[in-house]
C-alpha atoms as a PDB file:
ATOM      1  CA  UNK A   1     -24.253 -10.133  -0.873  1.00  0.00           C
ATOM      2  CA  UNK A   2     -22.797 -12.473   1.759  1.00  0.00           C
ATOM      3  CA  UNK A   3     -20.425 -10.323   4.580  1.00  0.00           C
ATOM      4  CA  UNK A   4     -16.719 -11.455   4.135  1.00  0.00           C
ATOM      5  CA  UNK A   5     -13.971 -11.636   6.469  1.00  0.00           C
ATOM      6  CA  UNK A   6     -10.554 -10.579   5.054  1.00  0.00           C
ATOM      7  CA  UNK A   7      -7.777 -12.364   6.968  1.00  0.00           C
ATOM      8  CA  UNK A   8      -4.053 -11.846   6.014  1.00  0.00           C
ATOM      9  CA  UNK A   9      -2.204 -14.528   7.337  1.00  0.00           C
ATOM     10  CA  UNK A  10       1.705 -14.178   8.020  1.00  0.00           C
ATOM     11  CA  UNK A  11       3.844 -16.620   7.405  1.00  0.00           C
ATOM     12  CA  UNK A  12       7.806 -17.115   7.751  1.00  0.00           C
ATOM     13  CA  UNK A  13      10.164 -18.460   5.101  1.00  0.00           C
ATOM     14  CA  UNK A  14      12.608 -21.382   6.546  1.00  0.00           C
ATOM     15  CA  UNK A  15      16.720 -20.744   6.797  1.00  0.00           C
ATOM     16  CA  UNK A  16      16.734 -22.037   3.472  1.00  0.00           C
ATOM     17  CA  UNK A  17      14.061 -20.429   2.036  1.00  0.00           C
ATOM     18  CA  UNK A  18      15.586 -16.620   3.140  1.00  0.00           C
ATOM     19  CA  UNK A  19      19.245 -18.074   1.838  1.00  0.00           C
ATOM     20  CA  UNK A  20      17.513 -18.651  -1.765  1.00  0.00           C
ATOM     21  CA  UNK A  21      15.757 -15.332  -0.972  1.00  0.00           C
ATOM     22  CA  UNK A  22      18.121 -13.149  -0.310  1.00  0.00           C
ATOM     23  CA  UNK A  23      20.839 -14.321  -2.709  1.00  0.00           C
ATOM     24  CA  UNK A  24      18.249 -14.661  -5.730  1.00  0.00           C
ATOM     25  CA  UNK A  25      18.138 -12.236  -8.728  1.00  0.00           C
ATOM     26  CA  UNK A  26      14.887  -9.523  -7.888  1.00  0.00           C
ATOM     27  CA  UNK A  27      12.755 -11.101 -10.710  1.00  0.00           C
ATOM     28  CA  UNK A  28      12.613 -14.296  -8.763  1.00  0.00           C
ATOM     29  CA  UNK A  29      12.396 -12.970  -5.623  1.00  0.00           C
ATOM     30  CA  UNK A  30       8.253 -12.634  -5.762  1.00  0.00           C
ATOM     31  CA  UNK A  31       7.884 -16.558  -6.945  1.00  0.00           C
ATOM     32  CA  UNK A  32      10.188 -17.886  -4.339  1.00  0.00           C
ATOM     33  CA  UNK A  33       8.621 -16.294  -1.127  1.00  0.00           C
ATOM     34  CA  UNK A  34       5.489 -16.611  -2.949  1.00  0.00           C
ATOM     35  CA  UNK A  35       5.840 -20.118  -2.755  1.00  0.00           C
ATOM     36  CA  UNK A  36       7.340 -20.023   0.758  1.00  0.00           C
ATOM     37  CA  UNK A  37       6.215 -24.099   2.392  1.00  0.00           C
ATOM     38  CA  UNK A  38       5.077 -22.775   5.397  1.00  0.00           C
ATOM     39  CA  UNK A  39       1.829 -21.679   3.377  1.00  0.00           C
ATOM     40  CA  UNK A  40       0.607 -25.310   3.026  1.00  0.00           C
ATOM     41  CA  UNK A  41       1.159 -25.725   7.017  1.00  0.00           C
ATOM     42  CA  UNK A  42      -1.384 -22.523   7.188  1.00  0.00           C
ATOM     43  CA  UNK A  43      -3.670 -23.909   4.321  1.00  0.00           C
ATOM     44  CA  UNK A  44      -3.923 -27.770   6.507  1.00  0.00           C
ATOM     45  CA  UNK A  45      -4.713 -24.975   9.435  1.00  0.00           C
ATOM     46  CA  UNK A  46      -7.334 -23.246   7.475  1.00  0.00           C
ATOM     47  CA  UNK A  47      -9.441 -26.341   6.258  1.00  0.00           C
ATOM     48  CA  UNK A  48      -9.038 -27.939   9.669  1.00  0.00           C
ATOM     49  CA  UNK A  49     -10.299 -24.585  10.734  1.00  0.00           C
ATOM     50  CA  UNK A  50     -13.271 -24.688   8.293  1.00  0.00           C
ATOM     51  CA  UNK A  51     -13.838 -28.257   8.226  1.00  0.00           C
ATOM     52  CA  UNK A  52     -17.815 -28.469   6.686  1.00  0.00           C
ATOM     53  CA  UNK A  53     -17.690 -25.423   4.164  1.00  0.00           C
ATOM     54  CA  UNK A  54     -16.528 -24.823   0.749  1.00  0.00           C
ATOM     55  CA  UNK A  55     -13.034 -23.567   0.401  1.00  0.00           C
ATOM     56  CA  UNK A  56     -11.115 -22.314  -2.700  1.00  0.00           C
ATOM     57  CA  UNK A  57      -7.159 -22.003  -2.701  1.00  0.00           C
ATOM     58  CA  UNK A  58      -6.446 -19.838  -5.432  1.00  0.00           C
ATOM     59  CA  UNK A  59      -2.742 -19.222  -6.427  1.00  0.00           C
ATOM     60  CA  UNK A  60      -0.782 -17.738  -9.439  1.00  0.00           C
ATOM     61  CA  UNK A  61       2.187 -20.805  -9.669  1.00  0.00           C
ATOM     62  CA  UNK A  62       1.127 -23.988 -10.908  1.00  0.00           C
ATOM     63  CA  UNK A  63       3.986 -26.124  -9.741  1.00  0.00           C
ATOM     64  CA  UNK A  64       3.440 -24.582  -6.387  1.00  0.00           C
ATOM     65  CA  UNK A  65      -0.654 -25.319  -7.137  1.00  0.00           C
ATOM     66  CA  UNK A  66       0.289 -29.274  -7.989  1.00  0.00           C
ATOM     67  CA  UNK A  67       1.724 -29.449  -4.697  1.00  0.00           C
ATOM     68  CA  UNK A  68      -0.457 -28.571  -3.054  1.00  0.00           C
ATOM     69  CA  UNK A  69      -3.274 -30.494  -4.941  1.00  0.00           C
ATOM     70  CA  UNK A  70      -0.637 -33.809  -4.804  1.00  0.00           C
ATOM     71  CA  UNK A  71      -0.773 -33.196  -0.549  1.00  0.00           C
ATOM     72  CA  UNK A  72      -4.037 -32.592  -0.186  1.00  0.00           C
ATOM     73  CA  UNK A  73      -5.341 -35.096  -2.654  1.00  0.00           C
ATOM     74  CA  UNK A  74      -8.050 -32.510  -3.856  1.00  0.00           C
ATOM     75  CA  UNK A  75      -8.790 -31.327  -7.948  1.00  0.00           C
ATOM     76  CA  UNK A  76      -6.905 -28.500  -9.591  1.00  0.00           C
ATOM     77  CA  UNK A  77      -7.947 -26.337 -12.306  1.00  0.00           C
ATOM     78  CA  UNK A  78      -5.356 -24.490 -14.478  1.00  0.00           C
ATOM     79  CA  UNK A  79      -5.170 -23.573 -18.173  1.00  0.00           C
ATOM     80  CA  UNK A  80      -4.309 -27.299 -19.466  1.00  0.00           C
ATOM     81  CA  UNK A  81      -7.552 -28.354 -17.395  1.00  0.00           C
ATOM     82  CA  UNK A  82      -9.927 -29.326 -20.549  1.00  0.00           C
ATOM     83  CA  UNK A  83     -12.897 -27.127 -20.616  1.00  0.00           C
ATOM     84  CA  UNK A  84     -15.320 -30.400 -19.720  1.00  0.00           C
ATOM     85  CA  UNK A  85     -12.884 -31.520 -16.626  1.00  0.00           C
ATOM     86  CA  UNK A  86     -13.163 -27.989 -15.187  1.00  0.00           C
ATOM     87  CA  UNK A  87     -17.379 -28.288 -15.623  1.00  0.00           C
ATOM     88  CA  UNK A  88     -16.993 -31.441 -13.954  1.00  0.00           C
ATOM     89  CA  UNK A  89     -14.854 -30.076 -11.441  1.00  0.00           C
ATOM     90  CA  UNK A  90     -17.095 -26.798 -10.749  1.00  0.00           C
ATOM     91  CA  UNK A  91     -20.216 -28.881 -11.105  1.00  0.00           C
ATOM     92  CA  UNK A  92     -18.672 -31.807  -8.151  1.00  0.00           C
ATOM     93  CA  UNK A  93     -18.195 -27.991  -5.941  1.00  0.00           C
ATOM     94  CA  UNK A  94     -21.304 -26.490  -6.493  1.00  0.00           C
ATOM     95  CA  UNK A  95     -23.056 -29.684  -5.341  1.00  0.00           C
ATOM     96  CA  UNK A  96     -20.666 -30.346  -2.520  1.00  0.00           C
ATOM     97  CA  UNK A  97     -19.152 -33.006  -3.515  1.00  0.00           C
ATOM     98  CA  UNK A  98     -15.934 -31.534  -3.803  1.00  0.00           C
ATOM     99  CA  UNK A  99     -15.086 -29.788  -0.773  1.00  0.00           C
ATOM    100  CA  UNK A 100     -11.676 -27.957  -1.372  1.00  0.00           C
ATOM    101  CA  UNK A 101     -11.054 -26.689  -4.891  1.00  0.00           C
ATOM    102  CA  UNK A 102      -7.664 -25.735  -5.933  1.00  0.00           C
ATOM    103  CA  UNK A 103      -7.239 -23.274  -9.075  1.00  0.00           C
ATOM    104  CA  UNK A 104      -5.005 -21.166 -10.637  1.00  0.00           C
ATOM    105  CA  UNK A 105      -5.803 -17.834 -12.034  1.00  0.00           C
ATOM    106  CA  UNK A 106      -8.219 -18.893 -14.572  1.00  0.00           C
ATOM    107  CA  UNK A 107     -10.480 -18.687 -12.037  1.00  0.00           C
ATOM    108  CA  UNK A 108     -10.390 -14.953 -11.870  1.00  0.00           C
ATOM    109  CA  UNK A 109     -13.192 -14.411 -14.328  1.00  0.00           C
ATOM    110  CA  UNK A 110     -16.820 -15.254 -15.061  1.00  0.00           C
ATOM    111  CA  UNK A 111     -17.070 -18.800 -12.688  1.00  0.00           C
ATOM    112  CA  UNK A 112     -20.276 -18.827 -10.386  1.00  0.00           C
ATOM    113  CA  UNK A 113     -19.374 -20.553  -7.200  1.00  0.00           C
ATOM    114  CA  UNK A 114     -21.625 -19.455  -4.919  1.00  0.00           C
ATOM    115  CA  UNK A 115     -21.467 -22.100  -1.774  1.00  0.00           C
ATOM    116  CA  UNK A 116     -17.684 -20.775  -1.830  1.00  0.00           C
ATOM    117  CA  UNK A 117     -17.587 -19.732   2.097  1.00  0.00           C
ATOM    118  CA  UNK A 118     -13.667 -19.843   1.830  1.00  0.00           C
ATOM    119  CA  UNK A 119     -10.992 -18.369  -0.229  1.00  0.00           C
ATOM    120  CA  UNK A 120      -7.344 -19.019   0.221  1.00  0.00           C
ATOM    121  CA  UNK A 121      -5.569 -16.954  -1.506  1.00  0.00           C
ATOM    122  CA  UNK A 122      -1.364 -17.885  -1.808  1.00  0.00           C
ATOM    123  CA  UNK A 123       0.317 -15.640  -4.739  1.00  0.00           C
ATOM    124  CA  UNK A 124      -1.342 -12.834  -6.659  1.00  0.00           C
ATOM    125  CA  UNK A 125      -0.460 -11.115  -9.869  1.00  0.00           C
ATOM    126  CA  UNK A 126       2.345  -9.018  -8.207  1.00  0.00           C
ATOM    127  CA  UNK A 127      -0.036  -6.301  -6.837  1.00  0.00           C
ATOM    128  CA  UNK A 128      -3.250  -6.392  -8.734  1.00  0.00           C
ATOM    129  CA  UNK A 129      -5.833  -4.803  -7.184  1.00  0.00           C
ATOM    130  CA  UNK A 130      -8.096  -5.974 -10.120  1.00  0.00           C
ATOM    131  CA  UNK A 131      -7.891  -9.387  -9.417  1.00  0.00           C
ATOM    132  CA  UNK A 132      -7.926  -8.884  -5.680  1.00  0.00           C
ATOM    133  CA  UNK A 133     -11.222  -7.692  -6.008  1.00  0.00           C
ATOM    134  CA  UNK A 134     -12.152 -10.805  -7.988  1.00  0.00           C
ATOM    135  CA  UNK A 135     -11.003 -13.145  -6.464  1.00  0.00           C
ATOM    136  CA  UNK A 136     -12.899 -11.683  -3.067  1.00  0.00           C
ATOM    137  CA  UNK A 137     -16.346 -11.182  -5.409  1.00  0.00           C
ATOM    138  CA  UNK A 138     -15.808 -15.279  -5.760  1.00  0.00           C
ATOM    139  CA  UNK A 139     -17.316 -15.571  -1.868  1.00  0.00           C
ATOM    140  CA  UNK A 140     -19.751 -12.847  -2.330  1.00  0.00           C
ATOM    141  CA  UNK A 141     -22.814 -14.701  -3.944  1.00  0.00           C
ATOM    142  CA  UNK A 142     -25.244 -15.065  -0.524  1.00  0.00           C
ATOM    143  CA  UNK A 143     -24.982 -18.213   0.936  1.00  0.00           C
ATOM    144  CA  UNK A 144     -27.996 -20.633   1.501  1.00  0.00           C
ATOM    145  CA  UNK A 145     -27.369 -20.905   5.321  1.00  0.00           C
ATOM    146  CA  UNK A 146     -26.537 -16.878   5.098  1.00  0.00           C
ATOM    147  CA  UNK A 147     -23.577 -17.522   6.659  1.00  0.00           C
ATOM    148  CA  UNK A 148     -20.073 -14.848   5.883  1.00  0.00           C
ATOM    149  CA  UNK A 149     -17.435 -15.724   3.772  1.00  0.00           C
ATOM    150  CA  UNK A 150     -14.015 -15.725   4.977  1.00  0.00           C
ATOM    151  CA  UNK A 151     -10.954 -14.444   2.586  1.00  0.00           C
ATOM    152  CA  UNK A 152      -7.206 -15.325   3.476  1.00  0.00           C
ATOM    153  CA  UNK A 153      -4.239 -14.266   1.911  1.00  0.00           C
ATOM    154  CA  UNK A 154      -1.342 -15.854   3.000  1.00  0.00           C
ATOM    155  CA  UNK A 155       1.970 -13.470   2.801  1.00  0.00           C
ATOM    156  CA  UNK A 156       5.609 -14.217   3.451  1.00  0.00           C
ATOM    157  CA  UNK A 157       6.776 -12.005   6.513  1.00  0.00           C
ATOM    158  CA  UNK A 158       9.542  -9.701   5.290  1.00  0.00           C
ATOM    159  CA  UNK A 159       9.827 -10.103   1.482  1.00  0.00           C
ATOM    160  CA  UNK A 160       7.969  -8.753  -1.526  1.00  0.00           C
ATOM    161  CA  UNK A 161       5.227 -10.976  -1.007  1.00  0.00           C
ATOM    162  CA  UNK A 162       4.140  -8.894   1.594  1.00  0.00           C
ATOM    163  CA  UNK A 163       4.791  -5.535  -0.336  1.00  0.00           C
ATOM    164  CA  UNK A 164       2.545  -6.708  -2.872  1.00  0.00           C
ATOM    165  CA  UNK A 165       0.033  -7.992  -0.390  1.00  0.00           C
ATOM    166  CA  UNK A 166      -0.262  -4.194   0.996  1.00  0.00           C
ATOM    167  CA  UNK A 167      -0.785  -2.275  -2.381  1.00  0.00           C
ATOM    168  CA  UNK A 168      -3.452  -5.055  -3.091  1.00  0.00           C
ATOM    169  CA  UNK A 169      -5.116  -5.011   0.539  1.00  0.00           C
ATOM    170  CA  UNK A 170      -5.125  -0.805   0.393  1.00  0.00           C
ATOM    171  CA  UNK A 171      -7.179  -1.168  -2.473  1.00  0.00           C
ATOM    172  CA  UNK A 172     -10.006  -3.477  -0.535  1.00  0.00           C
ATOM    173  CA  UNK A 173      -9.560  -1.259   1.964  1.00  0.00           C
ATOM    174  CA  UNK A 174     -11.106   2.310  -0.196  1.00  0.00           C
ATOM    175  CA  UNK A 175     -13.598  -0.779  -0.660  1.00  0.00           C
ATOM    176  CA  UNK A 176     -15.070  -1.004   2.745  1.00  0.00           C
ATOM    177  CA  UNK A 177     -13.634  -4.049   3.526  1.00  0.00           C
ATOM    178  CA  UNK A 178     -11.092  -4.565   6.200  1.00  0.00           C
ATOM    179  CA  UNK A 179      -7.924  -6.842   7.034  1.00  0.00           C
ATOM    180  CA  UNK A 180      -7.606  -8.440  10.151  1.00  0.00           C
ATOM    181  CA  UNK A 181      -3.420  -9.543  10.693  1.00  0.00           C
ATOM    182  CA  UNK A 182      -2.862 -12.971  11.940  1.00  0.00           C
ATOM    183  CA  UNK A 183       0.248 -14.593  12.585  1.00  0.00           C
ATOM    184  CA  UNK A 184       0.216 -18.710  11.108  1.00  0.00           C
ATOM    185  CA  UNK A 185       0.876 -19.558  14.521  1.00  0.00           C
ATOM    186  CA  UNK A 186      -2.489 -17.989  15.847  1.00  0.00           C
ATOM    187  CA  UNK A 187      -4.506 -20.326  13.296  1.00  0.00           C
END
């Protein structure tokens, strides 16, 4: 299997952002500094960062996912994605000529990617460690150059986010594999 860099990235939410945040009911608390805006600055930073390999941004909110897709001008695959569009889609990745490929969780399970060098990760399932693991197996396959695979997860300083992002990352870590801390400034 292909060595793989795990990278949490921190990231801050804005005045307005921690307003929302702090005033919000606790269910929504996870979705809103899930979906903090600094994370697309630190996804432009990432692909600029990994400009010639194949990168995945994986994410649990769709609107947050179309966003994203809309700014980058690159495919998404969620659950209304017909089953032919997301061949076509997985097919145009494998063969490079998709570069970045942005999908929601139905990703998690049974898709063979194995060019993926990148994985960025935005929002989980709370604190799965489950799909954690899977979404990290995604850059595993070896790599025809036999380069290493890199894995970000992007986490809101100071909120839930990162609580989750722990009890997901200790889990990796009884794994073997181990997080470097970055700030999104240090990208």
């Amino acid at each position: 299997i292909a060595t793989a860099d795990c990278v949490e990235v921190r990231v801050d939410m804005n005045a307005e952002e921690r307003m929302v945040y702090a005033t919000a009911e606790s269910r929504d608390r996870y979705r809103i500094s899930a979906t903090a805006d600094a994370k697309f600055t630190a996804v432009k930073d990432i692909i600029d960062k990994h400009a010639n390999q194949q990168i995945l941004i994986i994410g649990g909110y769709i609107e947050q996912l179309e966003d994203i897709a809309h700014r980058l001008d690159a495919p998404l695959i969620h659950g209304k994605t017909s089953n032919a569009q997301r061949e076509k889609l997985f097919d145009a990745f494998r063969n490079g000529t998709v570069q970045v490929l942005i999908v929601s969780k139905v990703a998690n399970f049974s898709i063979d990617l194995p060019e993926a060098a990148v994985a960025i990760q935005l929002s989980g399932t709370f604190g799965s460690r489950q799909e954690e693991a899977q979404r990290l197996g995604r850059l595993l396959r070896p790599k025809a150059d036999g380069g290493e695979a890199t894995f970000y997860t992007l986490v809101t300083r100071d909120s839930i986010d990162a609580t989750y992002a722990l009890h997901r990352q200790r889990f990796l870590a009884e794994q073997g594999y181990a997080y470097r801390l970055l700030d999104a400034s240090d990208l």
